[in-house]
Every structure is written in C-alpha cells, then in structure tokens.
Protein backbone atom coordinates (compact mmCIF):
# COMPACT_ATOMS: atom_id res chain seq x y z
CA UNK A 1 107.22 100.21 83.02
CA UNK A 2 107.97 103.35 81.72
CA UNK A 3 111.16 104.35 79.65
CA UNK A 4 110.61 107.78 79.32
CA UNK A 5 113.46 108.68 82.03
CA UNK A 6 115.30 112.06 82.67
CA UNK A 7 118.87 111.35 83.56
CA UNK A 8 120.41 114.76 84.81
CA UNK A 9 123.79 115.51 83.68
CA UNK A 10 124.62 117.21 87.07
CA UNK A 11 122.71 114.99 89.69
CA UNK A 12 122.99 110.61 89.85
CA UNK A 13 118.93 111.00 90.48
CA UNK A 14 116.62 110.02 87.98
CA UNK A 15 113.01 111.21 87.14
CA UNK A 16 110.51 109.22 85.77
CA UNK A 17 108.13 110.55 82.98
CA UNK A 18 105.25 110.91 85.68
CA UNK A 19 107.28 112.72 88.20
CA UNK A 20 108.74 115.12 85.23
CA UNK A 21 104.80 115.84 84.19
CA UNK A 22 104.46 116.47 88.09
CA UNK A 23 107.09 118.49 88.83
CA UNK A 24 106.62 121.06 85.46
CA UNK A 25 102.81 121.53 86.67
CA UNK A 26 104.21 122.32 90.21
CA UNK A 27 106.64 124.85 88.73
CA UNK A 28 103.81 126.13 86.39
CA UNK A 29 102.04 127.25 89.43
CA UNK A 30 104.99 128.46 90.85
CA UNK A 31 105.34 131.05 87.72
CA UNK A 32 101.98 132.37 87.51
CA UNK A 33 100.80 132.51 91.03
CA UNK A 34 102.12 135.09 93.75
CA UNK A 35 105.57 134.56 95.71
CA UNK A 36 103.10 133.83 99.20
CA UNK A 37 101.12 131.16 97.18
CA UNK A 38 100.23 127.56 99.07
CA UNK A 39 100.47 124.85 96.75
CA UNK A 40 99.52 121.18 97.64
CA UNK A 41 100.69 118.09 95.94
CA UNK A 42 99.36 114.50 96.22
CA UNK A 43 101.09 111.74 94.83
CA UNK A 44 101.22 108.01 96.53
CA UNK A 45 103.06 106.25 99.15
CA UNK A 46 106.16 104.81 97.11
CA UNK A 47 105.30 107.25 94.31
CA UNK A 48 108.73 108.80 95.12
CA UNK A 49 107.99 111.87 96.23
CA UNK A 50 111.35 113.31 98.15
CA UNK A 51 112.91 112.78 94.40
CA UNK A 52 110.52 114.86 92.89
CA UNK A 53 110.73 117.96 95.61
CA UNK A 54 114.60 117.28 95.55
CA UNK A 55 114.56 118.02 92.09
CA UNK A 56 112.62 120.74 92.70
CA UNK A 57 114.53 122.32 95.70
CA UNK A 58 118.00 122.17 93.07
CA UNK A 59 116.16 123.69 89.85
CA UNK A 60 114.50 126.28 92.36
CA UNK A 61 117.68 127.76 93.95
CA UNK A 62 119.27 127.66 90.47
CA UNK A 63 116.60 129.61 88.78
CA UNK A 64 115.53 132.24 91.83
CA UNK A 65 119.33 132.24 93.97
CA UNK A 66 117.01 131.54 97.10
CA UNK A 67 117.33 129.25 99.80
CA UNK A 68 114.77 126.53 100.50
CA UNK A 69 113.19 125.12 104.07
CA UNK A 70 112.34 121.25 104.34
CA UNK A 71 109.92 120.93 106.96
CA UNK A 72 109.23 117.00 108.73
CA UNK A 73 108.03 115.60 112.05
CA UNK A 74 110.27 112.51 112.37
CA UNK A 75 113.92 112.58 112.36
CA UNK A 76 114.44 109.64 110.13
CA UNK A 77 112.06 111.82 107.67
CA UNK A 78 115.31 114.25 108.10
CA UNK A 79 118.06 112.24 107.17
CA UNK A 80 116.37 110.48 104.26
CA UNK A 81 115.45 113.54 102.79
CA UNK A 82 118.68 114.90 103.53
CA UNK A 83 120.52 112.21 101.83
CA UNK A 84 118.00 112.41 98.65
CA UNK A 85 119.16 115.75 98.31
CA UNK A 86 122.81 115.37 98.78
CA UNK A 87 122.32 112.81 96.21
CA UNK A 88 120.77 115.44 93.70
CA UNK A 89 123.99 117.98 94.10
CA UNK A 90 122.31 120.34 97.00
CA UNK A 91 123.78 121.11 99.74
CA UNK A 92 122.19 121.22 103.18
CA UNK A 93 121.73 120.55 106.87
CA UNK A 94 120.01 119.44 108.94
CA UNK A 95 118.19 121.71 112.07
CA UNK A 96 117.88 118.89 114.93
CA UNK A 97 117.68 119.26 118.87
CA UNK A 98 121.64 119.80 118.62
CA UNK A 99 121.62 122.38 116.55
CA UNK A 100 121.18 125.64 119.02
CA UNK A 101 122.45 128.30 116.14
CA UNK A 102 123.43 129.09 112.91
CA UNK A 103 126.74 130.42 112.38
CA UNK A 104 127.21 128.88 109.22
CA UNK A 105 123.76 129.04 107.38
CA UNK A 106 125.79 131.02 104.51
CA UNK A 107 126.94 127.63 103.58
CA UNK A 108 123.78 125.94 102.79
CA UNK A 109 121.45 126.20 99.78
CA UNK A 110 118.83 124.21 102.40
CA UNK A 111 117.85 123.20 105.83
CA UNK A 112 115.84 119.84 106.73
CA UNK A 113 114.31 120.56 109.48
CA UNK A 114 112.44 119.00 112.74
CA UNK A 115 109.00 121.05 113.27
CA UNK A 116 109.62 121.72 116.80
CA UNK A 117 112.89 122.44 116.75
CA UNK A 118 112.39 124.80 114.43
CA UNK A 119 109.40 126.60 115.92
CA UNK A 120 111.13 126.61 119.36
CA UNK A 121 114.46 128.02 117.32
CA UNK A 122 112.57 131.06 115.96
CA UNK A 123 110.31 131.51 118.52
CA UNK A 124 113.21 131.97 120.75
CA UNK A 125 114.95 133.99 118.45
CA UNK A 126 117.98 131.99 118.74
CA UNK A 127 118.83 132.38 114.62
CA UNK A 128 117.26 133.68 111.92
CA UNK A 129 116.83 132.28 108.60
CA UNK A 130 117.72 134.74 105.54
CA UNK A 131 116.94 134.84 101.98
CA UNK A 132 114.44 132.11 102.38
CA UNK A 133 112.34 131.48 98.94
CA UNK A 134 110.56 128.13 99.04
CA UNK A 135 108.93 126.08 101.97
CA UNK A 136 108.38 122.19 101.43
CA UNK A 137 106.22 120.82 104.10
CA UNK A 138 106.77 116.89 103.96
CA UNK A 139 103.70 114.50 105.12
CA UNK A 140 101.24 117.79 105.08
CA UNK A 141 98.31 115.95 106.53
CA UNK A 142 99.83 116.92 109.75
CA UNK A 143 98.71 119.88 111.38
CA UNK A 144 101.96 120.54 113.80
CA UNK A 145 103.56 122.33 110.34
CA UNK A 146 100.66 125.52 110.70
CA UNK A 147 102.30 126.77 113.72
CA UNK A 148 105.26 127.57 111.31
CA UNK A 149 103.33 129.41 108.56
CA UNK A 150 104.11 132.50 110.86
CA UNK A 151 107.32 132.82 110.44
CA UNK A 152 107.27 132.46 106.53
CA UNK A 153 104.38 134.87 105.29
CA UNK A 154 106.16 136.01 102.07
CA UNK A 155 107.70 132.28 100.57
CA UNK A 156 106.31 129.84 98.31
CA UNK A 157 104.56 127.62 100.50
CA UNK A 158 104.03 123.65 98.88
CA UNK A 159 102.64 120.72 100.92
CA UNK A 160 103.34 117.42 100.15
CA UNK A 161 101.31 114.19 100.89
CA UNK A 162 100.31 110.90 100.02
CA UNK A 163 96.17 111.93 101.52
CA UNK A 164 94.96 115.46 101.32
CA UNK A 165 92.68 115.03 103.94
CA UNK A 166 93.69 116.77 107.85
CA UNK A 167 95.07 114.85 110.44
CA UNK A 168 92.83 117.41 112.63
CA UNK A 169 89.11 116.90 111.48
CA UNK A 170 88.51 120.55 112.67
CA UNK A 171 91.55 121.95 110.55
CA UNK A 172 90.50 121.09 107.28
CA UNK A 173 93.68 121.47 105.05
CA UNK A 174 91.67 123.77 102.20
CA UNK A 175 92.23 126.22 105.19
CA UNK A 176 95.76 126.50 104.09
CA UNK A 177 96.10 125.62 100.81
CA UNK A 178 94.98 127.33 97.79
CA UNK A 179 95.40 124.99 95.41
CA UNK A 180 95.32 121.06 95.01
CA UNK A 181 97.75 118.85 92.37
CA UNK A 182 97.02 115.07 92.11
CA UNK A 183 99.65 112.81 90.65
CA UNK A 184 98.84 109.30 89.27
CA UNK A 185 96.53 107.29 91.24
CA UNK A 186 97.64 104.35 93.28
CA UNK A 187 96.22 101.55 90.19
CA UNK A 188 98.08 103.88 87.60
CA UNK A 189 101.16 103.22 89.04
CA UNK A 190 100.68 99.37 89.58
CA UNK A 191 99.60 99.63 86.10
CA UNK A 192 102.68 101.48 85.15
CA UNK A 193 105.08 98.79 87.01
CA UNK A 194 105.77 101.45 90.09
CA UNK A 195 103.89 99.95 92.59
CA UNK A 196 103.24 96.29 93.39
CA UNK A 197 99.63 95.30 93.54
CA UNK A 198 97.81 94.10 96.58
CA UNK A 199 96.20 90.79 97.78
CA UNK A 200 93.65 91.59 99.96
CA UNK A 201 92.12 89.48 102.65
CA UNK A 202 89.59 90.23 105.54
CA UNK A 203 87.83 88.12 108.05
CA UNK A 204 84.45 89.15 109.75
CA UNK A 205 85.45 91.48 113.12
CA UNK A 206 82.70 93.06 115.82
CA UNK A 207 83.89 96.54 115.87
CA UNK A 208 80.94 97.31 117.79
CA UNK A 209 82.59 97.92 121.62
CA UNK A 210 85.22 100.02 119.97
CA UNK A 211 84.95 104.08 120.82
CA UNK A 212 85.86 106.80 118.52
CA UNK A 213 88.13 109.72 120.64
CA UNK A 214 88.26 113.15 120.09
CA UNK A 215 90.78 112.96 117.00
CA UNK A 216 88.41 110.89 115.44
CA UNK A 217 89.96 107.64 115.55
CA UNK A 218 89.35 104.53 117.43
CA UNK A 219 90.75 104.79 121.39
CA UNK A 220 93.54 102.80 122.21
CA UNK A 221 92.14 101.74 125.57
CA UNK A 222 88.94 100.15 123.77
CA UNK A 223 91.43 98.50 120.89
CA UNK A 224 93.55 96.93 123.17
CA UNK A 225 90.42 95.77 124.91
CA UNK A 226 89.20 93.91 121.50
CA UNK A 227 92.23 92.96 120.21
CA UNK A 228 93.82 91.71 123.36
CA UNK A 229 91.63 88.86 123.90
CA UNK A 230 91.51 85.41 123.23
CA UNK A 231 89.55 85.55 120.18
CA UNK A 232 91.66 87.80 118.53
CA UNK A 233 94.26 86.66 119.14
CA UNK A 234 93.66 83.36 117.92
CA UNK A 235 92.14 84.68 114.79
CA UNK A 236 95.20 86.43 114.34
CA UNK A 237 97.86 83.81 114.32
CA UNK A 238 95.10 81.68 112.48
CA UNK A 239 95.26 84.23 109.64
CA UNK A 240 98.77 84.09 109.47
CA UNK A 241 99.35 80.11 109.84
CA UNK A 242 96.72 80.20 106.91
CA UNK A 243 98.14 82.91 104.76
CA UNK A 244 101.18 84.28 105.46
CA UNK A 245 103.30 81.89 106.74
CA UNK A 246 106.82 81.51 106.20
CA UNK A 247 106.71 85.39 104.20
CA UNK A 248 108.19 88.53 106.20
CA UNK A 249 105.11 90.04 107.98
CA UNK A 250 104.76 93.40 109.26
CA UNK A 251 101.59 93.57 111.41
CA UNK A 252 99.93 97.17 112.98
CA UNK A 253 98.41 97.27 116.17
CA UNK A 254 96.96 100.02 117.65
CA UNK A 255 98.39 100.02 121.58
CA UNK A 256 101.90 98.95 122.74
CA UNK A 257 100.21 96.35 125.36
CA UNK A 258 98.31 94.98 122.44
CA UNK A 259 101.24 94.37 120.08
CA UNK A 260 103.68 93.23 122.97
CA UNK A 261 100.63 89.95 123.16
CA UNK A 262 101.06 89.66 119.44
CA UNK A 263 104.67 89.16 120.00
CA UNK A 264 104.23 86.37 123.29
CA UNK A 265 101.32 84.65 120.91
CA UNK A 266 103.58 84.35 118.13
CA UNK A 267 106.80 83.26 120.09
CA UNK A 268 104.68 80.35 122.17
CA UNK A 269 104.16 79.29 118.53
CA UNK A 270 107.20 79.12 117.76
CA UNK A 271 107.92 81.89 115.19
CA UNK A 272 110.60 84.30 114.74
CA UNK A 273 108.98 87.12 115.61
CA UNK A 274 110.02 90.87 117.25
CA UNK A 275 108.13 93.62 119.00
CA UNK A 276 108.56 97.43 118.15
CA UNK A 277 107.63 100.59 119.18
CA UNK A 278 108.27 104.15 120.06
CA UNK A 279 109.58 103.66 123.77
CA UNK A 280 112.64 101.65 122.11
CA UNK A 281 116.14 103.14 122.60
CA UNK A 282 117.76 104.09 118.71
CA UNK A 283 120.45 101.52 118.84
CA UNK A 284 117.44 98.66 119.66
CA UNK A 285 115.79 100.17 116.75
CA UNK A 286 118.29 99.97 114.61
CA UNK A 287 118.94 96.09 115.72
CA UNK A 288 115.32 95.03 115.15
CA UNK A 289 115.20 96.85 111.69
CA UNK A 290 118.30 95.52 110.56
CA UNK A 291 117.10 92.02 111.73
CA UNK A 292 114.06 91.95 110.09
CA UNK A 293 115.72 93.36 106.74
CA UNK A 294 117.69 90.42 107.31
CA UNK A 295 115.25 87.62 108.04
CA UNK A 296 113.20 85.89 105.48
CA UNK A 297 110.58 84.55 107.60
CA UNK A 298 110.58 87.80 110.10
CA UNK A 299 107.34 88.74 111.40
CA UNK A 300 107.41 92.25 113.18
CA UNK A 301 105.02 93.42 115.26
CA UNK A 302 104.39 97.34 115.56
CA UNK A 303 102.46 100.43 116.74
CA UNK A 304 102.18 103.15 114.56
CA UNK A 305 106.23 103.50 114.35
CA UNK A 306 107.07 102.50 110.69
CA UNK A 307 103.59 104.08 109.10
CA UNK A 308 106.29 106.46 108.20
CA UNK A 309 109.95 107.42 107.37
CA UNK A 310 110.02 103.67 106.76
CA UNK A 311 111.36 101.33 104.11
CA UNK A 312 111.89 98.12 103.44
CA UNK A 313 110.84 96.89 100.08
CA UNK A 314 111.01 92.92 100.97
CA UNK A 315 108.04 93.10 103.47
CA UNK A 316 105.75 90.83 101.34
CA UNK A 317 102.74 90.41 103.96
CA UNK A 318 100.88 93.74 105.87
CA UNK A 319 98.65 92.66 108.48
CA UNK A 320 96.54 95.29 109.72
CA UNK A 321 95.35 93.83 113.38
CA UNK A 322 93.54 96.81 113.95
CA UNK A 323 90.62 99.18 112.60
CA UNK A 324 91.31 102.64 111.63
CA UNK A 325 88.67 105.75 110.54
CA UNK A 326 91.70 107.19 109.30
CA UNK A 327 91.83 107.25 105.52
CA UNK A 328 95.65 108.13 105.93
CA UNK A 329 96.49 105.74 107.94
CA UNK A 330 94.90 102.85 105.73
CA UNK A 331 97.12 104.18 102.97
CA UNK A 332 100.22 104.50 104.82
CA UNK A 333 99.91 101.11 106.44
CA UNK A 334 99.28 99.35 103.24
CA UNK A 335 101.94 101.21 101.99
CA UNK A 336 104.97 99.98 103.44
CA UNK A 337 104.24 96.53 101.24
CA UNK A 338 103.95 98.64 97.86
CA UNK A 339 107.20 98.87 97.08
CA UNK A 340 108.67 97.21 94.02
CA UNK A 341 111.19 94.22 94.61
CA UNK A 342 113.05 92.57 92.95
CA UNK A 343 110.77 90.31 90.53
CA UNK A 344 107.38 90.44 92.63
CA UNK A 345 105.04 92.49 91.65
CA UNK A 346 101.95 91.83 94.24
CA UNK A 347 101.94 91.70 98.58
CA UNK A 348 99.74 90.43 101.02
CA UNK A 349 97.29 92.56 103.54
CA UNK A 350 95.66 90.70 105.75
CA UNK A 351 92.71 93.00 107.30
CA UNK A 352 91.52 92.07 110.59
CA UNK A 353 89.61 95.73 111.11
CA UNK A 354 87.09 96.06 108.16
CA UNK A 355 89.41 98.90 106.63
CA UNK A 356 88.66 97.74 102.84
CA UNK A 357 84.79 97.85 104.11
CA UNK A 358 85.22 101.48 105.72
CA UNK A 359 87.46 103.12 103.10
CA UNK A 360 87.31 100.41 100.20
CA UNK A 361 90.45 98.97 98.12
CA UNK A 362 93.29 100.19 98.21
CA UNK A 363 94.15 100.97 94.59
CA UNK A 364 90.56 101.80 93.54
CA UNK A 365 90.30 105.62 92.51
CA UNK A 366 90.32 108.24 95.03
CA UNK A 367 88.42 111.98 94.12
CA UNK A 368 90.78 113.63 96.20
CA UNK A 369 89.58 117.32 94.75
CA UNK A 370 86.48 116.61 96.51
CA UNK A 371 87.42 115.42 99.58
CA UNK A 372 90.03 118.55 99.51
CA UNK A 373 87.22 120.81 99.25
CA UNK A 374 84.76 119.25 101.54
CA UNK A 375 86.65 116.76 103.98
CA UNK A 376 83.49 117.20 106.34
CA UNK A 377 81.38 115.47 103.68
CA UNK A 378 83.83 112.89 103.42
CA UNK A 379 84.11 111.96 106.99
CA UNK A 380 80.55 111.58 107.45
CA UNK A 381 79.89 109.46 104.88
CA UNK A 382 82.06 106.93 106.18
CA UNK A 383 80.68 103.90 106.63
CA UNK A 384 79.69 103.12 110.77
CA UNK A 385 80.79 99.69 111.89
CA UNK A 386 77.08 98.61 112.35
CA UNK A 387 76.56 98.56 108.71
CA UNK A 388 80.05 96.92 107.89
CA UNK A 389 79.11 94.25 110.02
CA UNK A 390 75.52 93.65 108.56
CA UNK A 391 76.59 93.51 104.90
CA UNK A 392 79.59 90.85 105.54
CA UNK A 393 78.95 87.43 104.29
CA UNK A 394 81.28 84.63 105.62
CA UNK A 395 83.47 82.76 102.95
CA UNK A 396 84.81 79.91 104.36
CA UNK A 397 88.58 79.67 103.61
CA UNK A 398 89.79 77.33 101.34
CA UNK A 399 92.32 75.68 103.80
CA UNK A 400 89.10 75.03 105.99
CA UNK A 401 86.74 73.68 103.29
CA UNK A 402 89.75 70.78 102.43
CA UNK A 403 89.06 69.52 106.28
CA UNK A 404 85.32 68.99 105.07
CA UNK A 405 85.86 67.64 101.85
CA UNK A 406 82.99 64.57 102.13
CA UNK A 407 80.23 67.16 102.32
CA UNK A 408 78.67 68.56 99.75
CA UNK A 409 76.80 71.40 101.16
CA UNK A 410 78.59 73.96 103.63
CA UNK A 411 76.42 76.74 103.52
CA UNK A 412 73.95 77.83 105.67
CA UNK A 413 71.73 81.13 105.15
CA UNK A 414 70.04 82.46 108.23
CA UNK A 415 68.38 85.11 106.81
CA UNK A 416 66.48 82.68 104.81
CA UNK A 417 65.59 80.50 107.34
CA UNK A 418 64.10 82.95 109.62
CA UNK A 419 61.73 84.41 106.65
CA UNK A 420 60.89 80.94 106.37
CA UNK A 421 60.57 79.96 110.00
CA UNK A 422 58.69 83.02 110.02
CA UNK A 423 56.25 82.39 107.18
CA UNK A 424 55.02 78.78 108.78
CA UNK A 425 54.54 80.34 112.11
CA UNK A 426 57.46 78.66 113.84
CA UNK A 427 59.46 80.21 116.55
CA UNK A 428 62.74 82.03 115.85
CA UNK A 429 64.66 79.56 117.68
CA UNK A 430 64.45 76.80 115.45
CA UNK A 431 66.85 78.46 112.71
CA UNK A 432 69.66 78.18 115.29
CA UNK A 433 68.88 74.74 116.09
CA UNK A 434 68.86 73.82 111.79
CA UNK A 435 71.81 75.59 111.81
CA UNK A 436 73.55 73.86 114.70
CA UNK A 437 72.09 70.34 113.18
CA UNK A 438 73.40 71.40 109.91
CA UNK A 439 76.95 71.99 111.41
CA UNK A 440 76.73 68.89 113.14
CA UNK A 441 76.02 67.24 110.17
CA UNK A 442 78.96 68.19 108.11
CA UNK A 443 81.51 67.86 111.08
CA UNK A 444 80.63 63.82 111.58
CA UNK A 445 80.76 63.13 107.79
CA UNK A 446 83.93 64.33 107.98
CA UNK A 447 84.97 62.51 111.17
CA UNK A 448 85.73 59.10 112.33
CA UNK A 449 85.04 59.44 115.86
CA UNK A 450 83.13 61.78 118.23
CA UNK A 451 86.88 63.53 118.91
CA UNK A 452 87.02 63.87 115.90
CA UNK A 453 84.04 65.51 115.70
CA UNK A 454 84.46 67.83 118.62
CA UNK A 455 87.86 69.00 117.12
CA UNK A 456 86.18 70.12 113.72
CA UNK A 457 83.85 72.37 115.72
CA UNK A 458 87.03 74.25 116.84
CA UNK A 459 87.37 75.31 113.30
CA UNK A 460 83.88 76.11 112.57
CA UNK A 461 84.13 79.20 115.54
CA UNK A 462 84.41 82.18 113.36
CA UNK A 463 81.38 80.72 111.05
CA UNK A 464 79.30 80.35 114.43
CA UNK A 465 79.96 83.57 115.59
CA UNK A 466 78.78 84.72 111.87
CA UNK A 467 75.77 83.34 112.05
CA UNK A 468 74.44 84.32 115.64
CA UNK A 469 75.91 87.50 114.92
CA UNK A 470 72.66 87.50 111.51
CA UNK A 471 70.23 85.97 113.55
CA UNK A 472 70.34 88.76 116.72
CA UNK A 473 69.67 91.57 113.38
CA UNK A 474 67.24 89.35 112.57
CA UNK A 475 65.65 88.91 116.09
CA UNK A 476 66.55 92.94 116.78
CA UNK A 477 68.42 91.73 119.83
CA UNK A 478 72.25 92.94 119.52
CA UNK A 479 72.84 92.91 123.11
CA UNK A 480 76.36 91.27 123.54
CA UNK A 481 75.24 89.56 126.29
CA UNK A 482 72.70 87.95 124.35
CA UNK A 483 75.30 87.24 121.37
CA UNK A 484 77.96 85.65 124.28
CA UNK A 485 74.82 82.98 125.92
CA UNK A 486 74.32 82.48 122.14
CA UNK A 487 77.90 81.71 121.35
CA UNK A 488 78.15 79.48 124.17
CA UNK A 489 75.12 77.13 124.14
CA UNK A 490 75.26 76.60 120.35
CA UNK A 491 78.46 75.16 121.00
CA UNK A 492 77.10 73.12 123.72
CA UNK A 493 74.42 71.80 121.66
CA UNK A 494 76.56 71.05 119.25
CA UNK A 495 79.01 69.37 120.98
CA UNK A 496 76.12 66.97 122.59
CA UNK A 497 74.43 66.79 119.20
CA UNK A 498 77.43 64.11 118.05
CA UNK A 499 76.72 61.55 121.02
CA UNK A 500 75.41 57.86 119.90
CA UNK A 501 76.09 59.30 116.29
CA UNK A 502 79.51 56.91 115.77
C-alpha cells in the first residue's frame, strides 16, 4: 500500500496519494475552464470517493467564499456524506422531506441534499439558495439529477461515479458533461492494497426466457419466473453449500418474491439467513443490518437495496442470483465485497447470471473514455445470452469430481461426437445415448449398489442439462420443449441403464 498520505492539519481526514493526484486534476479543470463548466469524475466503488469531493467542497469554499450543493437519491447517501464532511471541518445540512424552508441557510458552508426534495423545494419556490458556487452530483449515472441542472445554470457543475455510462440508455451522460476524469482502475487499486481482489465463480444458466424492458434491463416478472423455480433454487443453495458456506453472504436478486424464496430455501436448510428489501420499515432495517454486521455466518438476501449507500466491509461472499445488462449494476454489486478488512485481501462472487460472460471480470480494464463518448456502441456490443450460452464449457466442481474418484475419465464432448456420428452416417441420437452410457458408467464405478447409483445421478443434473443444452445447437432444435422431453428421458434412461448391473 501506499505511504504517500496527506494528513491535513485542520481536518482528521486523510488523502491518499491517488486521491491527491485526483483531486489537483479536478481543481485544474476547475481553474481553466468557465464558472458553468460540467466536469465528470470516475473513480471505483470503495475508491473513496465522498473523501475526495469532501476535500474538495472545504478547499473550494476556502479559496472562492462560495457555498457548495451535494446532490444524492438515497437518504443514507445524505447522512454519510454529511458525516464525511463534518468530519473534514465543513459545516452543513442536510435538505430532507422535513425540511420545508431555510431560515438559517446563512449558517451553512453546504447542503446535502435529496433530489426530489430539492426539485420540489425550488420548484415551489419555498427557499432559495444564495451564493451557490459548486454542484456535486453523487452516483451521476442517474438521470433524476438533470431535472436540477435548471436551477443552477451559472455553478461549477461535477458528477461523480463509479460507471460513466447512463442509467437512461436514451440520455447518454456526454449530453451533460463536457469533460471525463478517470481515476485508477479497479486492478490498480487491488494492486495498490485499496481494494481486495475477487474470486470469481459461475455455473452454466439458460438466460434464454428472460425479457429485456424498456430501461434495458432484464424484467422482474420474467426473473422471478427463472429464478423462482426449482432448479434454481437448488443450484443456488448448492453453490453456496459448495462454496460459501459458513462465510457472511450477501446475495442479489432481482424481485422481492424471488428473494423472499431464497430466504424460505435457506431457512428449511437450516441456515441463519434474513430477507431485505425496500418495503421494510427503518427501524427493521436497521435490525437486519446491525444483525448481519454482527453475525459471522449471516447470509442476507436482497433486492437492489444495499447496491448503494451501503457498507459493510466483513461481507466476504457476493452472490449474484441474478443476470444484469447493466454494466453499473455488475460493478456496484460486486462492490459491496471490495472493501479492505482487516487482514483479507480477496472475496467471493458467486455468479449465477453470466455477468463475467456479458461484461467480463471485474477488475480487468475498463476504456471508460470510449464508452463516455459512444455509450450506444457500447450497449450493442454486449454480448446476447444466446452466445454466452454457446461458448460455456462445463467444469465439473472439484467437490463433485471427489464423489467419482474411481473413474478415470469424466468428460464427455458432444460436439465431437456428433461430427463423428455424423461422419459414419449414424443418426444424431446415438451421441445422447454414448453420453447417457458414459454417465452411467462412471456413476456405478463409483457405487456399491443401484441406490447408490441413482443418487449419483442427482449430482450429475447440471452436467446433463449441459450437454442436451450442445446437442439441440448441434441438432438446430432449441425449442425448450424439446430441451425439457430431453432432460427428462435421459434421466430415465439412465436411471434404467443401472438395472442387473450390481
């Protein structure tokens, strides 16, 4: 880590060598471009960026005797930042709901405040803000911030976010913004010792039935469809028993319905496990946050809550139980595990929605200049589902490759096959019957009985589902119809294909 640290004489806040080079560019800009210039500034989740435009807010109202607007969408957003500041000498308050005017805004250097509440304050006319220099717009992805741009024509507009790329695909953020600054990348600051690194792991997913809405995101009606169901579920908790157990999970689902099933799956097996979302009362918030800082073995089950204005550095496993075409989402999800603590230095994601496949890893490089300047480019180039799905190949898990130990071959390519079956004029069919004798092969060498037997093939249901899932691209039949009759008489056949054999 880094020991180049500025320690301010007059604030208990200190700046790291990275956030210093950051914050001088930021007031470079602020010198030699006009008094109505947008600035944008992208820097990491966990990359500490309320310190750095806390610092900024005190040196700016010492150097221009101006007052300075915090803009966020979440009240939580509003008392951390408020706090960071109070902690760097400056004081402020906070515009919520309660506040109706502003009797006393000769008192305050700045004002946090709530988008809506704000817009509905000055729209209203109920107060008006004087001597206003600087605007900080917190999480600037989101587009509910533009309707305030109004109202501040003349200050020093600068946008702050973790992904410069528009919440609202048809409000492209270079619409607002003149000018882009990056920070250090994500694997810079792992590098660095800011960040912890992440273990990634994904299992194979049919994304297929999912729709994309209007915002261009997955619907939560077709999500909760997917992820509701058996399957899924099972693959879920499988995931977890296999790699996460006994850590403090935090796992995203996309639809309240679908993460209150997470929570009844994982209580019938026993863990200590809570539900969370944005229909809870505060004080039941509070509770379930302070129990599951609290809890060791916690796993917390979500929707969309804590992607921000959320904290807590000894999550150790993310499990993302749902898909996203959201690049900021991904990083904001992944992101509430990236926080340094104590001595570990590397968390757990768990991807059960081909995210690494649709956006890649997490702390690989990111040109976010280009996809600032052409976000339409971006978005179309992101990979469809389809494709994800043809260019996975299953890995069995370690945990399941102990269970058959006695065989030496596990593998089965059906791509192969069918070229050969193919090539000696055979019919298409016989690759799924060599590749149901070949599983039945491996599950009574490793078996002393036909139960036996039948229980491997339990275990074997993801890899089935694999391999059908090849041979209908190979056959040009992706009907899921097709794939469920499939599904359903291999494991018939194979179940049958172990009687007489003991």
């Amino acid at each position: 880590m880094s020991t180049d640290i500025l320690k301010d004489t007059v604030t208990e806040k200190r700046l790291y060598d990275y956030q210093i080079k950051d914050l001088n560019r930021i007031f470079d800009v602020m010198q030699d471009e006009a008094e109505d210039f947008n600035l944008l500034y992208q820097l990491p989740t966990g990359g500490g960026k309320t310190v750095i435009f806390s610092e900024i807010v005190r040196r700016y109202i010492e150097a221009h005797q101006k007052k300075v607007v915090i803009l966020t969408h979440r009240i939580e957003l509003c008392k951390q930042t408020s706090n960071v500041l109070s902690g760097f000498k400056v004081k402020n308050k906070i515009i919520n709901s309660k506040v109706k005017t502003l009797p006393d805004q000769d008192e305050y250097q700045c004002f946090v405040a709530m988008v809506e509440t704000l817009n509905n304050r000055l729209s209203d006319k109920d107060f008006e803000l004087k001597n206003i220099g600087l605007i900080i717009i917190d999480e600037a992805h989101y587009n509910s911030f533009r309707k305030l741009f109004k109202f501040f024509n003349h200050c020093f507009i600068l946008g702050v976010t973790a992904t410069p790329l528009s919440s609202n695909i048809k409000l492209p953020m270079k619409d607002n913004y003149d000018k882009l600054i990056v920070g250090d990348d994500i694997s810079t600051l792992i590098k660095n010792g800011f960040l912890a690194n992440a273990d990634v792991y994904h299992y194979d997913v049919g994304l297929t039935t999912l729709k994309i809405g209007i915002n261009g995101d997955y619907t939560v009606k077709s999500s909760e469809t997917l992820y509701t169901n058996s399957v899924m579920q099972t693959k879920l908790l499988g995931a977890y028993e296999e790699l996460a157990k006994g850590k403090k999970t935090l796992i995203f689902n996309n639809g309240i319905y679908t993460s209150k099933e997470v929570y009844y799956t994982f209580k019938k097996a026993g863990y200590d496990v809570r539900h969370l979302d944005n229909t809870a009362g505060k004080q039941e918030r509070k509770d379930i946050l302070h129990w599951f800082k609290h809890t060791p073995e916690a796993v917390l089950s979500s929707v969309s809550i804590l992607t921000t204005g959320f904290d807590e550095p000894s999550v150790e496993t993310i499990i993302l139980n749902r898909a996203t075409r959201s690049l900021t989402l991904y990083f904001q999800m992944i992101g509430r595990g990236s926080r340094i603590y104590k001595d570990r230095s590397s968390f757990q994601v768990i991807d059960l929605g081909n995210n690494e496949a649709r956006f890649g890893l997490w702390n690989q490089p990111v040109d976010w200049q280009h996809i600032f300047k052409y976000p339409d480019l971006y978005l179309e180039n992101i990979a469809d589902d389809e494709s994800i799905e043809r260019d996975f190949i299953y890995v069995m898990p370690q945990t399941l490759k102990e269970k058959f130990k006695k065989s030496q071959i596990l593998d089965f390519d059906i791509k192969s096959a069918y070229k050969e079956a193919l090539n000696s004029g055979k019919k298409s069919f016989t690759v799924i019957e060599q590749s149901i004798a070949q599983h039945s092969k491996i599950c009574i060498d490793n078996s002393e009985d036909v139960y036996d037997a039948r229980d491997l093939t339990k275990l074997l249901q993801d890899e089935i589902a694999y391999r059908i899932k090849q041979y209908c691209y190979c056959i040009m039949n992706s009907t899921q119809s097709y794939k469920d009759w499939l599904f359903e008489e291999y494991n018939r056949k194979l179940r049958i294909s172990f009687n007489g054999k003991f």
